[in-house]
Each structure stands twice: as structure tokens, then as C-alpha cells.
N, C-alpha and C. Protein backbone atom coordinates (compact mmCIF):
# COMPACT_ATOMS: atom_id res chain seq x y z
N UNK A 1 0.84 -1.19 0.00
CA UNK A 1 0.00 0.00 0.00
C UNK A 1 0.88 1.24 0.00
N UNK A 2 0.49 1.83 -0.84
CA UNK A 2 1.32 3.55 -0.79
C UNK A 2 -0.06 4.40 -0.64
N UNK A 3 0.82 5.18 0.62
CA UNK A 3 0.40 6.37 1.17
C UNK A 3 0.52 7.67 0.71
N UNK A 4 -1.01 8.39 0.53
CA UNK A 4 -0.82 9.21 -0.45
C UNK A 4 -1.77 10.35 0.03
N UNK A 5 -1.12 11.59 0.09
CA UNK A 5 -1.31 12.80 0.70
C UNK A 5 -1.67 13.94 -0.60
N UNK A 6 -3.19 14.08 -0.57
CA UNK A 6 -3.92 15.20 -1.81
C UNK A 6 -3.87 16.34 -1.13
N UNK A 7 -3.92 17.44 -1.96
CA UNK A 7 -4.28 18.42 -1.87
C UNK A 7 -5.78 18.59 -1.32
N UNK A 8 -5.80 19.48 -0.29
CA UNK A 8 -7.07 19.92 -0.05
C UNK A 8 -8.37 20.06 -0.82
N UNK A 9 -7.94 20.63 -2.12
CA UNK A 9 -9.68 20.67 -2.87
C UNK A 9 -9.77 19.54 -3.76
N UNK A 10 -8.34 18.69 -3.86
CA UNK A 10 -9.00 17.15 -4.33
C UNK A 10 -9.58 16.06 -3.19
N UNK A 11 -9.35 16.72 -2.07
CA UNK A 11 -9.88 15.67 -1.23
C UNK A 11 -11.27 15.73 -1.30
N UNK A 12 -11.90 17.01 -1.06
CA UNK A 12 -13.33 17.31 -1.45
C UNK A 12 -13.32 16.86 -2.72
N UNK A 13 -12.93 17.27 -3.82
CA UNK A 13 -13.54 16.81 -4.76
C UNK A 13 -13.84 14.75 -4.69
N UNK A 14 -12.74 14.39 -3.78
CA UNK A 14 -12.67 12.83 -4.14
C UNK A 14 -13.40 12.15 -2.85
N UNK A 15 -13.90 13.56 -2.35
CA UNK A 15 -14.91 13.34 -1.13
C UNK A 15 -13.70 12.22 0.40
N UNK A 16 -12.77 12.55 0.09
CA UNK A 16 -12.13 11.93 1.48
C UNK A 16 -11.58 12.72 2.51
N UNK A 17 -11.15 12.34 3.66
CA UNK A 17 -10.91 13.16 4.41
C UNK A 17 -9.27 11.89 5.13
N UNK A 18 -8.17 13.12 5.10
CA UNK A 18 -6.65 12.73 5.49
C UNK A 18 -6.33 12.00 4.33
N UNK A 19 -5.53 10.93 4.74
CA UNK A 19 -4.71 10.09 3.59
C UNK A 19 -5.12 9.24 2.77
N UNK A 20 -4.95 8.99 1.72
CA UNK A 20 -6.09 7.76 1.16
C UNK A 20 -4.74 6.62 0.81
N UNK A 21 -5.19 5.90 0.10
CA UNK A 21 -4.26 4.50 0.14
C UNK A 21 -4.31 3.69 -1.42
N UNK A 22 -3.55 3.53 -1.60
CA UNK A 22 -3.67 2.42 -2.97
C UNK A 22 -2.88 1.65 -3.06
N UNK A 23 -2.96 0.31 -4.02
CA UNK A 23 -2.08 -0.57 -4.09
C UNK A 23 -1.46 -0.72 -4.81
N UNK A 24 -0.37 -0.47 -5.41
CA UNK A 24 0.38 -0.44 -6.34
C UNK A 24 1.20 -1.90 -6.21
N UNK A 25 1.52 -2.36 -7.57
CA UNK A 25 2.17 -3.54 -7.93
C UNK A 25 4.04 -3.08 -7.72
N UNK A 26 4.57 -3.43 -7.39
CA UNK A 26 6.10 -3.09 -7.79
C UNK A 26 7.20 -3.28 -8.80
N UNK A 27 7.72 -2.57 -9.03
CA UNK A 27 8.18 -1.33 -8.89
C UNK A 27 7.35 -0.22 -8.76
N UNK A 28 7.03 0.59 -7.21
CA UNK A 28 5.94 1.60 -7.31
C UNK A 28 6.73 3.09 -8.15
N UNK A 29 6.16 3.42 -8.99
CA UNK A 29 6.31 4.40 -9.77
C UNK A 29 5.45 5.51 -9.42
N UNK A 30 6.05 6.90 -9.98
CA UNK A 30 4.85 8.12 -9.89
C UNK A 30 3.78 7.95 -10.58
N UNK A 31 3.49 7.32 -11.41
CA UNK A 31 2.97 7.02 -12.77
C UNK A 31 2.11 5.89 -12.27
N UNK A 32 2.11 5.01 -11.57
CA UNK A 32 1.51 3.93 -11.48
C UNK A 32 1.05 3.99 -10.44
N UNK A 33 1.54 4.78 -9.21
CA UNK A 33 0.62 5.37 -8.02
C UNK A 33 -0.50 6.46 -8.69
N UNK A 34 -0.55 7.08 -9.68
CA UNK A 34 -1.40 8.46 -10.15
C UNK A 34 -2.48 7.36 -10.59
N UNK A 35 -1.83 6.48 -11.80
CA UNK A 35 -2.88 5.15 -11.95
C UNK A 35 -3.76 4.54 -11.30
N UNK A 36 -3.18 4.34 -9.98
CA UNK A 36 -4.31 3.67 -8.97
C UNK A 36 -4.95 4.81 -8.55
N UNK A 37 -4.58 5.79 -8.16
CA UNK A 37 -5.35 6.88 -7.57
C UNK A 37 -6.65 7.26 -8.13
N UNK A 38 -5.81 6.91 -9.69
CA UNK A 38 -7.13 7.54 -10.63
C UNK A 38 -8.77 6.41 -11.05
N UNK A 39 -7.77 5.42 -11.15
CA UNK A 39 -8.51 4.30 -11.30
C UNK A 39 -10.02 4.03 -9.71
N UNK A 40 -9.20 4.84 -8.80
CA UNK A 40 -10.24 4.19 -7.30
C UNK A 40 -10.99 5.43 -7.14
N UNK A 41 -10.30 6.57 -7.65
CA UNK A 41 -10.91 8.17 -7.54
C UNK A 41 -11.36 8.40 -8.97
N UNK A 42 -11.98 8.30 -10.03
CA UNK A 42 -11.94 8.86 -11.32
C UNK A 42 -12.66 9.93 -11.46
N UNK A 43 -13.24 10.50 -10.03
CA UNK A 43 -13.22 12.12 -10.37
C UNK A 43 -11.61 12.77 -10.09
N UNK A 44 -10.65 12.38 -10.19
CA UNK A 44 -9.67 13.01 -10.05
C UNK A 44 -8.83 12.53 -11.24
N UNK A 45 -9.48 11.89 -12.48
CA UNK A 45 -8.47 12.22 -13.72
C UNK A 45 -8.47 13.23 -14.04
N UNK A 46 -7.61 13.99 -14.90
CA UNK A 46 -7.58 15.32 -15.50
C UNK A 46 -6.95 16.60 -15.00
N UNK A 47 -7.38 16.02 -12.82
CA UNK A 47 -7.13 16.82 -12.08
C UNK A 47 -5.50 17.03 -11.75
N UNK A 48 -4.38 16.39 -12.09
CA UNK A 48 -3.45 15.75 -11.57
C UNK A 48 -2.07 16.12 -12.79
N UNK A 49 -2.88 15.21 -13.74
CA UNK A 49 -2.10 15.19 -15.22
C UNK A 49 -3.17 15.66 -16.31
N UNK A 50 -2.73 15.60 -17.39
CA UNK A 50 -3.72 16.04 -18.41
C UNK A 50 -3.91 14.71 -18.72
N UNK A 51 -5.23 14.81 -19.69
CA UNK A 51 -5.98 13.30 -19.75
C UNK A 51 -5.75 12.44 -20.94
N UNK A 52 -5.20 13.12 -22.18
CA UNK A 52 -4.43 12.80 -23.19
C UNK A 52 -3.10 12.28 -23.09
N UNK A 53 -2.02 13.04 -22.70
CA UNK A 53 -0.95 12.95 -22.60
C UNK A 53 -0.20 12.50 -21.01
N UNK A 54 -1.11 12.79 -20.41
CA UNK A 54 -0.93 11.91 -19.03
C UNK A 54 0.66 12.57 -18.50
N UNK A 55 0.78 13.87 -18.96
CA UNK A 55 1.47 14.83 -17.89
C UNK A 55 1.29 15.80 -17.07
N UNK A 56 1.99 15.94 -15.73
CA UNK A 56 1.59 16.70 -14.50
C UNK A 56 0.93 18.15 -15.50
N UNK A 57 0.27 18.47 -14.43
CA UNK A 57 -0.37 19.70 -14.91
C UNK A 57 0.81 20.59 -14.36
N UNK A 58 0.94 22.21 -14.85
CA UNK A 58 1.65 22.71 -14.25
C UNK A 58 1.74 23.09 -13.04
N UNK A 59 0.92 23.55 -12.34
CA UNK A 59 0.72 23.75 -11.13
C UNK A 59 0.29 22.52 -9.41
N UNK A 60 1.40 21.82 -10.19
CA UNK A 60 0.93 20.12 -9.14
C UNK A 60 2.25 19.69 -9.34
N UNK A 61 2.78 19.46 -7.93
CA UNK A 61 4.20 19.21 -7.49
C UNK A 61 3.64 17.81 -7.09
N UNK A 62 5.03 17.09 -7.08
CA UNK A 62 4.91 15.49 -5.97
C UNK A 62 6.13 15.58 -5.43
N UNK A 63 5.91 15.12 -4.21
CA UNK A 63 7.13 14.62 -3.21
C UNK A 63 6.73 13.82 -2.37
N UNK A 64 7.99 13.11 -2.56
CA UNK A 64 8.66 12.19 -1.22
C UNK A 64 9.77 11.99 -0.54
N UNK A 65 9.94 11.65 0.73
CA UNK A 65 11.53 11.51 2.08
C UNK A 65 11.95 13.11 1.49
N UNK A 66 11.33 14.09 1.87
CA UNK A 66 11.30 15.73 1.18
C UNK A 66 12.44 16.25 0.30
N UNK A 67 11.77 15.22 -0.76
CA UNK A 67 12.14 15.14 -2.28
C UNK A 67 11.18 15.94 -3.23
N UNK A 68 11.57 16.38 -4.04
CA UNK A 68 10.83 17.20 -5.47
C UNK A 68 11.29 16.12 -6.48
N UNK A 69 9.91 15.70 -6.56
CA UNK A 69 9.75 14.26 -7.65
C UNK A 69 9.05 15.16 -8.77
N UNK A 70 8.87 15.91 -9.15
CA UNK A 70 7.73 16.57 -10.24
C UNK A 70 8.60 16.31 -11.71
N UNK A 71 9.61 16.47 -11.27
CA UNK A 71 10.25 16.84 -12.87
C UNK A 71 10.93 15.23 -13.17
N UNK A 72 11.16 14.32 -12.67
CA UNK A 72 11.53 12.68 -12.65
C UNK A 72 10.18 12.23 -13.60
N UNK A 73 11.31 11.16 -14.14
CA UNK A 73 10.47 10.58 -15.29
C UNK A 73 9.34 9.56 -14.62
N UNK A 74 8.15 9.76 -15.05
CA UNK A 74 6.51 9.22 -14.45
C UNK A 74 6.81 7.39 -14.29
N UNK A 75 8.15 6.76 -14.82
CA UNK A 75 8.37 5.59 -13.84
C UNK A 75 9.66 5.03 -13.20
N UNK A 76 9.66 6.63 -12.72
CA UNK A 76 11.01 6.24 -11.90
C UNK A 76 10.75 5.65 -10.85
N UNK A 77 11.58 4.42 -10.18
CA UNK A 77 10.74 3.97 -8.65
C UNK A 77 10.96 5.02 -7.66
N UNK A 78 9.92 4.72 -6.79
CA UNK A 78 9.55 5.50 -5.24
C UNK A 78 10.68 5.31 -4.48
N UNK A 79 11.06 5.99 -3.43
CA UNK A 79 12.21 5.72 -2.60
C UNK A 79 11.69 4.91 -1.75
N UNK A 80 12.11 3.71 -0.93
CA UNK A 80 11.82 2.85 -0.14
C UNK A 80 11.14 3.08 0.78
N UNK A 81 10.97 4.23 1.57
CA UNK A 81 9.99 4.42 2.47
C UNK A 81 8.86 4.63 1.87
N UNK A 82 8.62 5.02 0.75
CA UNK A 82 7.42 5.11 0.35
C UNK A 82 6.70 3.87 0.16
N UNK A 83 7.05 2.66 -0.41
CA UNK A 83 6.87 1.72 -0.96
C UNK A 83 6.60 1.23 0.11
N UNK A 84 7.75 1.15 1.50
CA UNK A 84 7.03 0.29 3.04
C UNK A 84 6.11 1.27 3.15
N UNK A 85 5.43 2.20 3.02
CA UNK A 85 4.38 2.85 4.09
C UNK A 85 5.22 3.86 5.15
N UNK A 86 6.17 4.05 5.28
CA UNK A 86 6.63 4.30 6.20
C UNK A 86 6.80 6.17 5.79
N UNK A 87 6.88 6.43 4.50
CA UNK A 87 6.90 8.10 4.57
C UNK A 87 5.43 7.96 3.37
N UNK A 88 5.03 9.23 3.03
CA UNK A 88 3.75 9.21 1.91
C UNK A 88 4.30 9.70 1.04
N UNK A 89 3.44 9.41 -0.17
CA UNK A 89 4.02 10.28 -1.44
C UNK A 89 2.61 11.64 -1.49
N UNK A 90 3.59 12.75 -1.53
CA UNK A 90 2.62 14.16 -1.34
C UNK A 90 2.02 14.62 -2.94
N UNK A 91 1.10 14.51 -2.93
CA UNK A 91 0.42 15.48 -4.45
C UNK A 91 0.15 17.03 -3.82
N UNK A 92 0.72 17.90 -4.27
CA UNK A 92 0.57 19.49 -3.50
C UNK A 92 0.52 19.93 -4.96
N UNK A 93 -0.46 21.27 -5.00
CA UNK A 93 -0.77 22.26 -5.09
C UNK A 93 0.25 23.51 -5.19
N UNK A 94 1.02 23.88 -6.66
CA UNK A 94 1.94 24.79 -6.38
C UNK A 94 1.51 26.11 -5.99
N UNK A 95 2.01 27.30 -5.44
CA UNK A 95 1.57 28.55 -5.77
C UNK A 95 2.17 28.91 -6.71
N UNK A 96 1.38 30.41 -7.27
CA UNK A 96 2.16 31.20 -8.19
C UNK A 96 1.62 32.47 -7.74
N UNK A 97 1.63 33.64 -8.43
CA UNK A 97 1.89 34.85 -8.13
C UNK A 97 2.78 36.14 -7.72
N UNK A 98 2.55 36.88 -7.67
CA UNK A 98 3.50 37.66 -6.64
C UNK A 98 2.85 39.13 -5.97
């Protein structure tokens, strides 16, 4: 099971509340955790990556062990704590402005 930490207005949108969970096969990938996510949540395709091309939107970071995974290729493996459960993989919400 990988542990997986949404952004606030996808949790409403995916109607959950704290961490949600999925099962990923191994090698857990960014790409194959977004997969399950999407597959158990499918109001949250589109929301994440685009729905064609199945890349991050711009404004949607991932991290893990407080790593910046956003720009790593969508199946690079997870770092080991992620994969035990033991740290989460974060979907956040970038800012912009100034």
C-alpha cells in the first residue's frame, strides 16, 4: 500500500478526508501510483495530469523523504519508504503569483 497525501480541494472533490491508500504492484512508480489513484478516484483524472498525454499539470508538485519528484520521469521507482508505508508520497498544489 502507498500512502498518499492530496491536496485539499482534491480531497473534497474525491470526497475523502486525510490520507487515502492504494495498491500499487512493484516497482511503485509516480505514474503507477497516479494510476491507482485515478482508477479508485476517477473524479480526479484530468485533475493531476492532463488526460491525453498523461502529464503533471503545471501547477501540481509530488514529493517524497522531502524530495521534489515533479520533474523525474513518471516511472522512476519511489524511494523505499514510500513503498514500506513508512513516509507518503505528497500530491501538493503549487503557488504562483506575486
Amino acid at each position: 500500500m502507498i500512502r498518499v497525501v492530496l491536496p485539499a480541494h482534491l480531497k473534497v472533490l474525491a470526497g475523502v478526508h486525510g490520507e487515502v491508500e492504494v495498491d500499487v504492484a512493484a516497482p511503485a512508480t509516480p505514474g503507477s501510483v497516479l494510476d491507482a489513484l485515478e482508477a479508485r478516484y476517477p473524479v480526479l483524472r484530468g485533475t493531476i495530469r492532463d488526460h491525453g498525454t498523461l502529464r503533471r499539470r503545471a501547477f501540481v508538485r509530488y514529493y517524497a523523504c522531502e524530495r521534489d519528484l515533479s520533474h523525474d520521469p513518471p516511472d522512476t521507482p519511489l524511494p523505499d519508504p514510500v513503498t514500506t508505508g513508512a513516509e507518503p508520497f505528497l500530491i501538493v498544489g503549487a503557488m504562483a503569483g506575486g
